[in-house]
C-alpha atoms as a PDB file:
ATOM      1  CA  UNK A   1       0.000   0.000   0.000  1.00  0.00           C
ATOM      2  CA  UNK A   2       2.722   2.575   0.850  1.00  0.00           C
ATOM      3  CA  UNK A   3       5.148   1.272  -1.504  1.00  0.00           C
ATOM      4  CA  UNK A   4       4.334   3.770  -4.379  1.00  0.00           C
ATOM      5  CA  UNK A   5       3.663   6.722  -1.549  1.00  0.00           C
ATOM      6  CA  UNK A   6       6.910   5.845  -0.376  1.00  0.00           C
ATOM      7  CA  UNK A   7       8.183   6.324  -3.862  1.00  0.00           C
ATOM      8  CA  UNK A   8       6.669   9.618  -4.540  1.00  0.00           C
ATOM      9  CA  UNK A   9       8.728  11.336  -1.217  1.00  0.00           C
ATOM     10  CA  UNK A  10      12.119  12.979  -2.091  1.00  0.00           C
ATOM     11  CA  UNK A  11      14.880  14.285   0.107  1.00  0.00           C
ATOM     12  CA  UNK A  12      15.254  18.297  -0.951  1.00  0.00           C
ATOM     13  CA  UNK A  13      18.344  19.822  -0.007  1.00  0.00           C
ATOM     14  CA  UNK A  14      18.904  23.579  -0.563  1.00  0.00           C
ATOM     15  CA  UNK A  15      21.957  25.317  -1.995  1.00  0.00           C
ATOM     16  CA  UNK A  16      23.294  28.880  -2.001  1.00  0.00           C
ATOM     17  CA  UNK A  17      25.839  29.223  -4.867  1.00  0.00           C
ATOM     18  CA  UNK A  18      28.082  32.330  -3.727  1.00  0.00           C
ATOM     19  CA  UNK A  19      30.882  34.134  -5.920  1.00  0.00           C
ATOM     20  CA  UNK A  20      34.371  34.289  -3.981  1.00  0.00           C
ATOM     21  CA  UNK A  21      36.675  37.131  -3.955  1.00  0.00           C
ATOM     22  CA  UNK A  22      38.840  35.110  -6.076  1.00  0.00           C
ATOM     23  CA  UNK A  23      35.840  34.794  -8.994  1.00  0.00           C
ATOM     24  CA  UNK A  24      35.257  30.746  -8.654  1.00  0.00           C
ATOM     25  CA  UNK A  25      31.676  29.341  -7.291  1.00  0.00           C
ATOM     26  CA  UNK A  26      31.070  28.173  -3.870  1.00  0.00           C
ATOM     27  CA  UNK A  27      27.819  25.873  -2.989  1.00  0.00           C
ATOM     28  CA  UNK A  28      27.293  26.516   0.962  1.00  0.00           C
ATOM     29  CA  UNK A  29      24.622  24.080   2.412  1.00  0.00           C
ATOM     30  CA  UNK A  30      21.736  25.846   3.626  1.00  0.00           C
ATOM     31  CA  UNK A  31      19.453  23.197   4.834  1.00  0.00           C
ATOM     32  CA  UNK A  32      17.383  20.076   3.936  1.00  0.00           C
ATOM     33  CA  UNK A  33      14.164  18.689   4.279  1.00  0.00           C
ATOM     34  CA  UNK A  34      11.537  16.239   2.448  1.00  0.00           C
ATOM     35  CA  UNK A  35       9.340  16.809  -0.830  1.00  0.00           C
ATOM     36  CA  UNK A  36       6.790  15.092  -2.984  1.00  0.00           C
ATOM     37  CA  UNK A  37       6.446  14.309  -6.339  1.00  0.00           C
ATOM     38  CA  UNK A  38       3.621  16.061  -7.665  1.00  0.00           C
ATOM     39  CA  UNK A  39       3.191  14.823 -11.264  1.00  0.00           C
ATOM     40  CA  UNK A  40       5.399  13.028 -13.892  1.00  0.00           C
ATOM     41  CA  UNK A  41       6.523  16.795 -15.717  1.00  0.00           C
ATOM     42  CA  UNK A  42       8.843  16.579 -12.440  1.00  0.00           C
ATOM     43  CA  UNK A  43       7.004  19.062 -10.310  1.00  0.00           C
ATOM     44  CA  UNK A  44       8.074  18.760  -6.581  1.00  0.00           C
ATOM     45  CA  UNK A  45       6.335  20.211  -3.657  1.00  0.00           C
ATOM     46  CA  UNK A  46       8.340  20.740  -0.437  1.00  0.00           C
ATOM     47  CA  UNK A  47       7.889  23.636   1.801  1.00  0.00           C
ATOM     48  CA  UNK A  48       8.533  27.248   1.430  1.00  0.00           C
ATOM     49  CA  UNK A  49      10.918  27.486   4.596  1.00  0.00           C
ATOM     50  CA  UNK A  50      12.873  24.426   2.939  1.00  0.00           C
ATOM     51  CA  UNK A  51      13.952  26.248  -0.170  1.00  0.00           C
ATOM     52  CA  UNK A  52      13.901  29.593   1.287  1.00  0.00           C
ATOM     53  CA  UNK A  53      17.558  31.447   0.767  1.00  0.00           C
ATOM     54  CA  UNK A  54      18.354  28.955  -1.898  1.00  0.00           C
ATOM     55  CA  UNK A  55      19.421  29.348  -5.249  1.00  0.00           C
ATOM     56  CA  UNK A  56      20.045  25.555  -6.171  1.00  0.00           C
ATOM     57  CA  UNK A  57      18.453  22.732  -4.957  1.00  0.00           C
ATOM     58  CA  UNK A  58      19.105  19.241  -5.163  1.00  0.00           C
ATOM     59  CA  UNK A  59      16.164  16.019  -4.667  1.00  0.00           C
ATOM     60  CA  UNK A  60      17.404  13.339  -4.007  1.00  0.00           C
ATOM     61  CA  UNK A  61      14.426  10.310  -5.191  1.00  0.00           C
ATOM     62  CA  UNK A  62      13.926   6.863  -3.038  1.00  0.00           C
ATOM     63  CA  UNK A  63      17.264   5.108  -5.063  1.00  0.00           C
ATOM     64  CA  UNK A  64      19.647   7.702  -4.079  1.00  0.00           C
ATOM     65  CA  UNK A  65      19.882   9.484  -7.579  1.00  0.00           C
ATOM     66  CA  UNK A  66      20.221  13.517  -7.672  1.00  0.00           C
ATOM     67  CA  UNK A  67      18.723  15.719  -9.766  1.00  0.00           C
ATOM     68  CA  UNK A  68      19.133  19.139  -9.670  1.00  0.00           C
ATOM     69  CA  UNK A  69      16.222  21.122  -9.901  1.00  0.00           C
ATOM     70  CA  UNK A  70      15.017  24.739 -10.631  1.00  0.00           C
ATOM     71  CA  UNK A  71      12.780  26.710  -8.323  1.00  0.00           C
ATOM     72  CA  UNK A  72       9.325  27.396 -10.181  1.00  0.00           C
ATOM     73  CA  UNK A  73       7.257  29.382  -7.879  1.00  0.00           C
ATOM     74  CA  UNK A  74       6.375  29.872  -4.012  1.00  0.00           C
ATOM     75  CA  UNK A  75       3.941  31.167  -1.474  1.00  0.00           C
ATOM     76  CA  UNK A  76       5.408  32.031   1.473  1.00  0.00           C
ATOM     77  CA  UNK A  77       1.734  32.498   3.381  1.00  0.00           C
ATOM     78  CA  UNK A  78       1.147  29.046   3.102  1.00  0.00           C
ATOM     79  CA  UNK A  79       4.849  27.742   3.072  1.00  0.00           C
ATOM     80  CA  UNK A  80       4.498  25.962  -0.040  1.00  0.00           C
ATOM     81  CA  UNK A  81       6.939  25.628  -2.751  1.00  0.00           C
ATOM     82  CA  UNK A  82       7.604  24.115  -6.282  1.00  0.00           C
ATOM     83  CA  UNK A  83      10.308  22.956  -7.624  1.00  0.00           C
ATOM     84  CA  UNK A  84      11.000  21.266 -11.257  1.00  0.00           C
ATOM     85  CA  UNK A  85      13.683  18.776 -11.980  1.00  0.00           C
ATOM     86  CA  UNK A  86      14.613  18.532 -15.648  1.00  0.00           C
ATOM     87  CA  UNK A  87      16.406  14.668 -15.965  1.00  0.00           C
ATOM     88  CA  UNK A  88      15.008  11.668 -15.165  1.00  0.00           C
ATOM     89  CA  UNK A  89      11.070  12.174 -14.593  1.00  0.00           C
ATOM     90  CA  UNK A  90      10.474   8.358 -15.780  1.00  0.00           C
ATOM     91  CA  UNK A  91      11.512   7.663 -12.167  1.00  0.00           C
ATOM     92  CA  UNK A  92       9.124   9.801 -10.551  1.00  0.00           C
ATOM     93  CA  UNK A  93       5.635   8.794  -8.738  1.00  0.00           C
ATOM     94  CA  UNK A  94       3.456  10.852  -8.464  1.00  0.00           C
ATOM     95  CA  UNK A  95       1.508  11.203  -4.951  1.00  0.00           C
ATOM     96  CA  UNK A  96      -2.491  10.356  -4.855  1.00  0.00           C
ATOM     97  CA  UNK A  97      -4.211  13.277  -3.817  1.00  0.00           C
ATOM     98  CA  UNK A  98      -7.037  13.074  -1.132  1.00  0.00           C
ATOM     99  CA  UNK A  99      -9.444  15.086  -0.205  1.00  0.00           C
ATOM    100  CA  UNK A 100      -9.750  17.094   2.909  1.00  0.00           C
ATOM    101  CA  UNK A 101     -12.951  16.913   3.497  1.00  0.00           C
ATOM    102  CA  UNK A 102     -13.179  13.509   4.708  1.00  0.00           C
ATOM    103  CA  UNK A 103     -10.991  14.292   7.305  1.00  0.00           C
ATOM    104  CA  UNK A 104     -12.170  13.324  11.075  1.00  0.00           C
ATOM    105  CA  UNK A 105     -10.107  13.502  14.852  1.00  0.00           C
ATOM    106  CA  UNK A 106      -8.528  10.115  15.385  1.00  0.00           C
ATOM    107  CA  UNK A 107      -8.021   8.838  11.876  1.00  0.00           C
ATOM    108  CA  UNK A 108      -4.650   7.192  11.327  1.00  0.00           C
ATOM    109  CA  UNK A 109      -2.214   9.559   9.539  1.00  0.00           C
ATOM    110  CA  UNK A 110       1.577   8.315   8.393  1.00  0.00           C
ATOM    111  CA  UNK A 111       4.049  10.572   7.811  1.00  0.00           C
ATOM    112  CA  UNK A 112       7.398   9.887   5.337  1.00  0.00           C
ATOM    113  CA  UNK A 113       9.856  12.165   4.853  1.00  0.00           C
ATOM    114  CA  UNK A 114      14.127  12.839   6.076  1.00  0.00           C
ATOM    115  CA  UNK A 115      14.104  13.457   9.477  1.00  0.00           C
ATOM    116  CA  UNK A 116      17.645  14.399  10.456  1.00  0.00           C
ATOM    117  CA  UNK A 117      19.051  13.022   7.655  1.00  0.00           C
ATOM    118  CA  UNK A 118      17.626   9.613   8.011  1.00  0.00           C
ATOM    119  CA  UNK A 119      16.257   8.906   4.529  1.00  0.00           C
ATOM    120  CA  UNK A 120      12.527   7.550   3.720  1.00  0.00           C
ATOM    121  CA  UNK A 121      11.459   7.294   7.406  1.00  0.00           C
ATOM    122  CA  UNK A 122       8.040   6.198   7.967  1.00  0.00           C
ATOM    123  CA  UNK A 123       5.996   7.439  11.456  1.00  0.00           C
ATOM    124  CA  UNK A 124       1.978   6.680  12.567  1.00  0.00           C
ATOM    125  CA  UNK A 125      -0.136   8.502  14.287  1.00  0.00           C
ATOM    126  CA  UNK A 126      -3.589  10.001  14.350  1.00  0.00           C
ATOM    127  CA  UNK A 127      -5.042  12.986  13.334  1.00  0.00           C
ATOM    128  CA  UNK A 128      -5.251  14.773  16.798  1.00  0.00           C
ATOM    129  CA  UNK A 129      -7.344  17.931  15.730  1.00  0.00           C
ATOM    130  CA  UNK A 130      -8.469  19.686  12.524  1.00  0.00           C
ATOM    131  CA  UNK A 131      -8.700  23.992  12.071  1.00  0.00           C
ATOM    132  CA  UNK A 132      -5.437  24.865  13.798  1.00  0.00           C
ATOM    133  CA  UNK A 133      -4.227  28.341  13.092  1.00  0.00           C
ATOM    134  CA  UNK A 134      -0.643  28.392  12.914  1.00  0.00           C
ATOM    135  CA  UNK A 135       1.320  31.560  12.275  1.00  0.00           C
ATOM    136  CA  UNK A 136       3.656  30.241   9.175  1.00  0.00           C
ATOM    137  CA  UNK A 137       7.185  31.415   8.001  1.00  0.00           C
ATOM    138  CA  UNK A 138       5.755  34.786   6.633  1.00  0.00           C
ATOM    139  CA  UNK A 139       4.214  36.053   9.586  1.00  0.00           C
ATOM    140  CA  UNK A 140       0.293  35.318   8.172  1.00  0.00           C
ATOM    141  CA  UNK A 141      -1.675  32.568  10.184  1.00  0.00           C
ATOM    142  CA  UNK A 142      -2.290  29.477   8.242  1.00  0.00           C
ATOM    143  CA  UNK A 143      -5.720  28.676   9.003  1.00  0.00           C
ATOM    144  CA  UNK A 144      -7.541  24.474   8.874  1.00  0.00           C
ATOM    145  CA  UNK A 145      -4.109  22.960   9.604  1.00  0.00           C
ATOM    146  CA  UNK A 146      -4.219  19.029  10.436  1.00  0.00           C
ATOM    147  CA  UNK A 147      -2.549  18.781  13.974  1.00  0.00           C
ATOM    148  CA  UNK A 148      -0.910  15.105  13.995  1.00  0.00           C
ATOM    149  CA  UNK A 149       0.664  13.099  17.000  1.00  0.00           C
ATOM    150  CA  UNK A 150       2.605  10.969  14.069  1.00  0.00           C
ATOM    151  CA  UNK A 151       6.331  11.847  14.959  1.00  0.00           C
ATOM    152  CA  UNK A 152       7.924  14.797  13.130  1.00  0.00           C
ATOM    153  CA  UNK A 153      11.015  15.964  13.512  1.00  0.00           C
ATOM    154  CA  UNK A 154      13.803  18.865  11.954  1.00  0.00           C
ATOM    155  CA  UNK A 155      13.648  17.068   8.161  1.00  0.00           C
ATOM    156  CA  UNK A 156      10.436  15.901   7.969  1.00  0.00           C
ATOM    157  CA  UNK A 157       9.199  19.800   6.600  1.00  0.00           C
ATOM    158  CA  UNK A 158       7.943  19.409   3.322  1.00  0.00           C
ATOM    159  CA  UNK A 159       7.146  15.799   3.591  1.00  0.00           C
ATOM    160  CA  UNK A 160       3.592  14.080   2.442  1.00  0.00           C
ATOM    161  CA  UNK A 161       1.246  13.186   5.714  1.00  0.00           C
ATOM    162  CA  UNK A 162      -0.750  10.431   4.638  1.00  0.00           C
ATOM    163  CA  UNK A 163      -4.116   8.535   5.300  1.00  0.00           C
ATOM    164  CA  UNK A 164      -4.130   5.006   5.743  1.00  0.00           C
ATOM    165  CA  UNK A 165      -4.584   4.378   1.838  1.00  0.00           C
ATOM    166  CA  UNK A 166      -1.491   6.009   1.064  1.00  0.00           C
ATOM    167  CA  UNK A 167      -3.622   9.328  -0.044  1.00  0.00           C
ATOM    168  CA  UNK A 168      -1.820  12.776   0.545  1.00  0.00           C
ATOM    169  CA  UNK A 169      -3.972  14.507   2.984  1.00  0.00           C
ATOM    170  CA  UNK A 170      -1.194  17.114   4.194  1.00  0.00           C
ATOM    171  CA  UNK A 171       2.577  18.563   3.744  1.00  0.00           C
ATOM    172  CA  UNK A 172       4.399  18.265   7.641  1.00  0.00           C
ATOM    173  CA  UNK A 173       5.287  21.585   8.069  1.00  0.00           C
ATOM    174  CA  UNK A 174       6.301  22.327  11.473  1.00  0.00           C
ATOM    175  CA  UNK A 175       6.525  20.975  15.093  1.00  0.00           C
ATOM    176  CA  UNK A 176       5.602  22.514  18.952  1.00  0.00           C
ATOM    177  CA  UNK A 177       8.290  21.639  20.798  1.00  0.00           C
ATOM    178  CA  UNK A 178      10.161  23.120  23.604  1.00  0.00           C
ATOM    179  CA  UNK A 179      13.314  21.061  22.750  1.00  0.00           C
ATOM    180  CA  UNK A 180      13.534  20.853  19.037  1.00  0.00           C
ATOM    181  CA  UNK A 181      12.551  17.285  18.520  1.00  0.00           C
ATOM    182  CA  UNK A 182       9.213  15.769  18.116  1.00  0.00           C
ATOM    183  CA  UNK A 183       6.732  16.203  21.440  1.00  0.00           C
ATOM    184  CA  UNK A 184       3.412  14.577  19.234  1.00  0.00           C
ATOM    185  CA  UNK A 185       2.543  18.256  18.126  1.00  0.00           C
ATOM    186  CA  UNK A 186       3.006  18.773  14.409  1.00  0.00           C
ATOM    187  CA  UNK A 187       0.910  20.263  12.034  1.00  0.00           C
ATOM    188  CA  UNK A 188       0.433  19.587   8.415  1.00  0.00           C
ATOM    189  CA  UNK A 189      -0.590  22.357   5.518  1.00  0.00           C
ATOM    190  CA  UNK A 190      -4.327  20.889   4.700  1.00  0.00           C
ATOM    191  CA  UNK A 191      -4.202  19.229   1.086  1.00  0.00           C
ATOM    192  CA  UNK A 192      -6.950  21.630  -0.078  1.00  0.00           C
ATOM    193  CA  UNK A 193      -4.435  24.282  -0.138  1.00  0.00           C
ATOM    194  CA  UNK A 194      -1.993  22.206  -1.861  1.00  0.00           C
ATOM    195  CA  UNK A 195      -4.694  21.279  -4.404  1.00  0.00           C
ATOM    196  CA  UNK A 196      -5.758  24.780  -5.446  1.00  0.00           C
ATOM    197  CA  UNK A 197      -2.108  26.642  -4.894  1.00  0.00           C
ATOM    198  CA  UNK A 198       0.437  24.082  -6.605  1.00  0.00           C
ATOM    199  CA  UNK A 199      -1.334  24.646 -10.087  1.00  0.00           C
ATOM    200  CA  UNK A 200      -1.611  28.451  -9.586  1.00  0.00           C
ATOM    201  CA  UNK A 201       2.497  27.990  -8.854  1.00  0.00           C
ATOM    202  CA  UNK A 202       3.410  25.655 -12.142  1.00  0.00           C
ATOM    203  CA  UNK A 203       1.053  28.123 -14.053  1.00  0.00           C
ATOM    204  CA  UNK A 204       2.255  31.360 -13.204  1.00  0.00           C
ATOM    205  CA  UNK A 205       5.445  30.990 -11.249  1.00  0.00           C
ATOM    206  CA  UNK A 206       3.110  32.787  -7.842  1.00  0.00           C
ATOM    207  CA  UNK A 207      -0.610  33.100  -6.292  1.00  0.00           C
ATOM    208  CA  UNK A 208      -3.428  34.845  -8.146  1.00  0.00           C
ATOM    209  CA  UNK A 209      -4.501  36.457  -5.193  1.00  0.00           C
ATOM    210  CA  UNK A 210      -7.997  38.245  -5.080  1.00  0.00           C
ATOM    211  CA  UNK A 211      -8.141  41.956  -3.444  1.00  0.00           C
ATOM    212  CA  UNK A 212     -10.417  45.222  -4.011  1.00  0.00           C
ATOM    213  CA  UNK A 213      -7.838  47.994  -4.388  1.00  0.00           C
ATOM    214  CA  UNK A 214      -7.121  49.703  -1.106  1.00  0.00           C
ATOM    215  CA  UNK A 215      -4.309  50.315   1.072  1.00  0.00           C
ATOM    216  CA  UNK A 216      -4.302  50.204   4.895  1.00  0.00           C
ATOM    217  CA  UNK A 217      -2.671  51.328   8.312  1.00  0.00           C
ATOM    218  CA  UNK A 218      -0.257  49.527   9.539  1.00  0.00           C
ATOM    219  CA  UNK A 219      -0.998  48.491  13.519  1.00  0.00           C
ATOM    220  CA  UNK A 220       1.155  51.359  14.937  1.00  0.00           C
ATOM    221  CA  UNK A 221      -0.588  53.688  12.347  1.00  0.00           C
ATOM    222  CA  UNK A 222      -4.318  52.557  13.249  1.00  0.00           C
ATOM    223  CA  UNK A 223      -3.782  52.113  17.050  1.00  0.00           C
ATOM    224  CA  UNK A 224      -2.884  55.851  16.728  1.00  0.00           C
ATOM    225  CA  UNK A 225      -6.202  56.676  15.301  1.00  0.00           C
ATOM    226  CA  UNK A 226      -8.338  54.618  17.078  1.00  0.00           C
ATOM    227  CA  UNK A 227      -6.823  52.565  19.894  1.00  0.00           C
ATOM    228  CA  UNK A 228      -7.380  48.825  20.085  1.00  0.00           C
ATOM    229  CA  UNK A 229     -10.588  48.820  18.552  1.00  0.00           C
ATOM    230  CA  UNK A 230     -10.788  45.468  15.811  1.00  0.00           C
ATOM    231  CA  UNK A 231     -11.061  46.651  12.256  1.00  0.00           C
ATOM    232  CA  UNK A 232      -9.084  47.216   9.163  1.00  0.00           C
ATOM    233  CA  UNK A 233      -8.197  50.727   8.419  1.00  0.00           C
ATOM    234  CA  UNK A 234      -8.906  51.896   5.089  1.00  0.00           C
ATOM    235  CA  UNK A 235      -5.899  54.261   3.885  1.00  0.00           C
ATOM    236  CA  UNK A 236      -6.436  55.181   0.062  1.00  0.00           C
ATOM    237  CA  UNK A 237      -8.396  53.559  -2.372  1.00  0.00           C
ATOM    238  CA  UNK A 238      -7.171  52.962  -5.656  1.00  0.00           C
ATOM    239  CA  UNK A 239      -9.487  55.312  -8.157  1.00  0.00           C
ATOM    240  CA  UNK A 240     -11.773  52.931 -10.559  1.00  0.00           C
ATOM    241  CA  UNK A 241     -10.950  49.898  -8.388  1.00  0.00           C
ATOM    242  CA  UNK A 242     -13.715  47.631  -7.213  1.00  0.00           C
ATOM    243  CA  UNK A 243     -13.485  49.139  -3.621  1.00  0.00           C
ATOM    244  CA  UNK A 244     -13.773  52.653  -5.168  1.00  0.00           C
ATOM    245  CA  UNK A 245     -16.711  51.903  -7.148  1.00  0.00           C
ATOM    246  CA  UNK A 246     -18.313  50.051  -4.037  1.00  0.00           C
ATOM    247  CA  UNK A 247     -17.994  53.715  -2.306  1.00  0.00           C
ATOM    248  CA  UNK A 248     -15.059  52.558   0.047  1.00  0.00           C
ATOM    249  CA  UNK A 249     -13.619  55.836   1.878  1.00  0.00           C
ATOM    250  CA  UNK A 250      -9.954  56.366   2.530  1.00  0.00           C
ATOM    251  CA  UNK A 251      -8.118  58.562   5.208  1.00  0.00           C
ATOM    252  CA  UNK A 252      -9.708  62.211   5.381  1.00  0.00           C
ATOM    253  CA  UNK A 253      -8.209  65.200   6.056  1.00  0.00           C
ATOM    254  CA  UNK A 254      -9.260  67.528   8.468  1.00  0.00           C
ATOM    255  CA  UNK A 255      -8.935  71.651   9.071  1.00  0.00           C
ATOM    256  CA  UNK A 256      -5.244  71.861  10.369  1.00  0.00           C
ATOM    257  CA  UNK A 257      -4.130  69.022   8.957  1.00  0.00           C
ATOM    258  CA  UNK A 258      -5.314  66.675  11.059  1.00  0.00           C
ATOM    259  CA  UNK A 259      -6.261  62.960   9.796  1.00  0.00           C
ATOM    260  CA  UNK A 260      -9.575  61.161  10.581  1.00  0.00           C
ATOM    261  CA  UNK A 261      -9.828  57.484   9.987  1.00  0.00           C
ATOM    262  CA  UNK A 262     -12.171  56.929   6.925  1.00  0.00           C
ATOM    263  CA  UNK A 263     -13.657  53.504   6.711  1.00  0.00           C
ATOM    264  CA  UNK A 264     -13.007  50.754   8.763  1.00  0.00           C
ATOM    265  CA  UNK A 265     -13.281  46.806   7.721  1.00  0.00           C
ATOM    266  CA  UNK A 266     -14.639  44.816  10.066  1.00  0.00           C
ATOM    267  CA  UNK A 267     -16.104  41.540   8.405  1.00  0.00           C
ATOM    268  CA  UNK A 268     -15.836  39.967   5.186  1.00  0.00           C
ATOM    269  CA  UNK A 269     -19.230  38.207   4.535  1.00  0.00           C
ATOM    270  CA  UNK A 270     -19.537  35.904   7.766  1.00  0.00           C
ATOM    271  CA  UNK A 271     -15.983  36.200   8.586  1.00  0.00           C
ATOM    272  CA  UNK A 272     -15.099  38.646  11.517  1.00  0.00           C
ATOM    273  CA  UNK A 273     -11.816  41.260  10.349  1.00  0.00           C
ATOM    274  CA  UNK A 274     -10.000  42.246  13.981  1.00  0.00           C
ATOM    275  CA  UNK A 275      -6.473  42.764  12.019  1.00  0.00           C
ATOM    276  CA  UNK A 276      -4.589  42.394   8.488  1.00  0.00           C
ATOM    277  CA  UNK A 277      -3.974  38.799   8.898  1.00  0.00           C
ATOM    278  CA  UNK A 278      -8.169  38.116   9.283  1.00  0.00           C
ATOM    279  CA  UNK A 279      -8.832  39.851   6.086  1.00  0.00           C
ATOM    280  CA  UNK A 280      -5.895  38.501   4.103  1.00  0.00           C
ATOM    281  CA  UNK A 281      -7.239  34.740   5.154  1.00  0.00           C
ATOM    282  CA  UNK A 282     -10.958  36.183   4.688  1.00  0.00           C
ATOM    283  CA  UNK A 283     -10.416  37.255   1.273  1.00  0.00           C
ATOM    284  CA  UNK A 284      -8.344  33.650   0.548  1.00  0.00           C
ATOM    285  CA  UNK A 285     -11.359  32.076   0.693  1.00  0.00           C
ATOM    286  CA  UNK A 286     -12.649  33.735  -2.569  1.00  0.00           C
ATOM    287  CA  UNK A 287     -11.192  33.925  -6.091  1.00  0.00           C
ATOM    288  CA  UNK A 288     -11.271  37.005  -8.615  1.00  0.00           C
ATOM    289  CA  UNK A 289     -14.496  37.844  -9.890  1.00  0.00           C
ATOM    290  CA  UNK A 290     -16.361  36.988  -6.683  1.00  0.00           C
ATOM    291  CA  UNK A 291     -18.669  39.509  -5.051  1.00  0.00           C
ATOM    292  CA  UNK A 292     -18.345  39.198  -1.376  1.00  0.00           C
ATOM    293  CA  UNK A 293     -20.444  41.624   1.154  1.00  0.00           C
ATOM    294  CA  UNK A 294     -17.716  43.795   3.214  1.00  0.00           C
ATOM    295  CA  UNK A 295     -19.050  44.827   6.272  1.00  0.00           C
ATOM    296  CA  UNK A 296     -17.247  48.793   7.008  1.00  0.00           C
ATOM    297  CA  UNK A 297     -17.921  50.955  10.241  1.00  0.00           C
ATOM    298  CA  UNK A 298     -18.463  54.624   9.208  1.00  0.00           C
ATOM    299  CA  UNK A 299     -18.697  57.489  11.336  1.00  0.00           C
ATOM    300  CA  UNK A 300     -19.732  55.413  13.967  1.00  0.00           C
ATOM    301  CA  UNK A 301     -22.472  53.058  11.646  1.00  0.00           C
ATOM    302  CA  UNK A 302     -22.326  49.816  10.265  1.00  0.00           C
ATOM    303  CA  UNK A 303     -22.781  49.218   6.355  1.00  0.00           C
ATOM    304  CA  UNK A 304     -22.479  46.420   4.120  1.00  0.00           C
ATOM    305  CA  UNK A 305     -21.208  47.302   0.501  1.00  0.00           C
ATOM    306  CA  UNK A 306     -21.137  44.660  -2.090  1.00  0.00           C
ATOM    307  CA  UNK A 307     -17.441  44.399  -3.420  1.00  0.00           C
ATOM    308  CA  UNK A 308     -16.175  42.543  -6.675  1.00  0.00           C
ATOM    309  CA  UNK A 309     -13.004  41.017  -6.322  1.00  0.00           C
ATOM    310  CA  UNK A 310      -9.791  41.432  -8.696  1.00  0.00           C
ATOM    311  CA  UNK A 311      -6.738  39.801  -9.504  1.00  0.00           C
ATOM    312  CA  UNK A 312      -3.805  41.655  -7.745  1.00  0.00           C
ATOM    313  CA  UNK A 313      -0.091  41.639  -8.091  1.00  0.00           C
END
């Protein structure tokens, strides 16, 4: 049963090729973890924080050949990556994707990958709870992670976490622990992300992203205008962008120069906006060309303006 899943996990180690003084190449380790083969064009997914710094990478497949591969595209917010290695994709096995859905607390999980070196290790577990938020590598909470008591340990990052029928289900990602080693606390990047961003990555080399076309305060700017009240603060709106045309206010200035805080998000259709990282996650749930209701606080009322998202750079 896990014989091909086996097959599809790699061993990704990361490479910074530096210039000398003296004008010849030097390739300085800068870390390693665990990847999966995503199809047979010799796509590789692995995690953001495995590659990150890099500027070669090598995967190493289940027989002990290397390949050196090419970075294709990441997203940092969901510590994803893709790599592409350009020799010998008749080797590779593509993982079978599963579906998150069917997902429930104490299903059996495995989870393969390199931990501390140790090649194509295989660990068992559980699934001990589903919906963790997790703040990830770039600061931004990844939301639904799969929290696993399968062991997994500094290598393991960017490995496949299994179901019992050898389906992916997750990519082990990180660990709580007080030590460093495994304490039966890992979490795993849902497959539902992995499903919708590792095409979006192979396409376009990075995340089509939906957004309305505003700018906001940062926390130190809006806890200057209004304290620790939750909201997003709207700073400028972009002219003829969706927000604009929804009637989305920016900063305004007062007599004396003074600034008074325009419009402030607070909700995103059901989902409740306290901060930055609730609307970036709100808004992930949508793709461009979706209306969503925003829900705004103005001088003191609540509205709800009907807002059409757009692809954003």
């Amino acid at each position: 049963m896990f014989k091909g899943a086996s097959r599809s996990v790699v061993y990704v180690t990361n490479v910074a090729i530096t210039q000398s003084p003296y004008m010849d190449e030097q390739a300085i380790p800068q870390g390693t973890g665990s990847g999966f083969v995503w199809d047979k064009k010799g796509h590789i997914v692995t995690n953001f924080h495995v590659v990150q710094g890099g500027n070669a990478f090598l995967v190493t497949l289940g027989d002990q050949t290397q390949l050196e591969a090419k970075l294709i595209g990441a997203d940092p917010t969901k510590d994803i990556a893709v790599l592409r290695v350009e020799k010998s994709r008749e080797a590779l096995v593509p993982v079978r994707v599963g579906k998150l859905e069917a997902l429930q607390v104490g299903q059996k999980t495995i989870a393969i990958g390199n931990p501390f070196g140790l090649d194509h290790t295989l660990t068992t577990g559980v699934i001990s709870a589903l919906g963790r938020e997790v703040q990830g590598v770039s600061g931004i909470t990844i939301r639904d992670m799969i929290q696993t008591d399968a062991a997994i340990n500094p290598g393991n990052s960017g490995g496949p976490l299994l179901d019992s029928d050898g389906n992916l289900i997750g990519m082990n990602t990180m660990i709580y622990s007080r030590s460093g080693g495994s304490a039966g606390i890992g979490f795993a990047v849902p497959v539902s992300f992995i499903a919708r961003i590792v095409p979006e990555l192979i396409a376009y080399g990075k995340v089509v992203r939906p957004g309305m076309g505003i700018t906001i305060l940062n926390t130190g700017q809006k806890y200057y205008l209004i304290g620790e009240k939750p909201g997003v603060v709207v700073n400028e709106v972009t002219p003829g962008g969706p927000a604009a045309k929804a009637g989305l206010r920016g900063l305004r200035r007062l007599p004396g120069g003074r600034v008074a805080a325009g419009d402030i998000i607070v909700g995103v259709e059901s989902h409740k906006v306290r901060d930055f990282d609730d609307l970036y996650n709100a808004f992930d749930r949508y793709k461009p060309g979706d209306t969503v209701a925003v829900r705004i606080e103005r001088a003191g009322k609540e509205l709800v303006l009907p807002v059409k998202l757009v692809n954003i750079q």
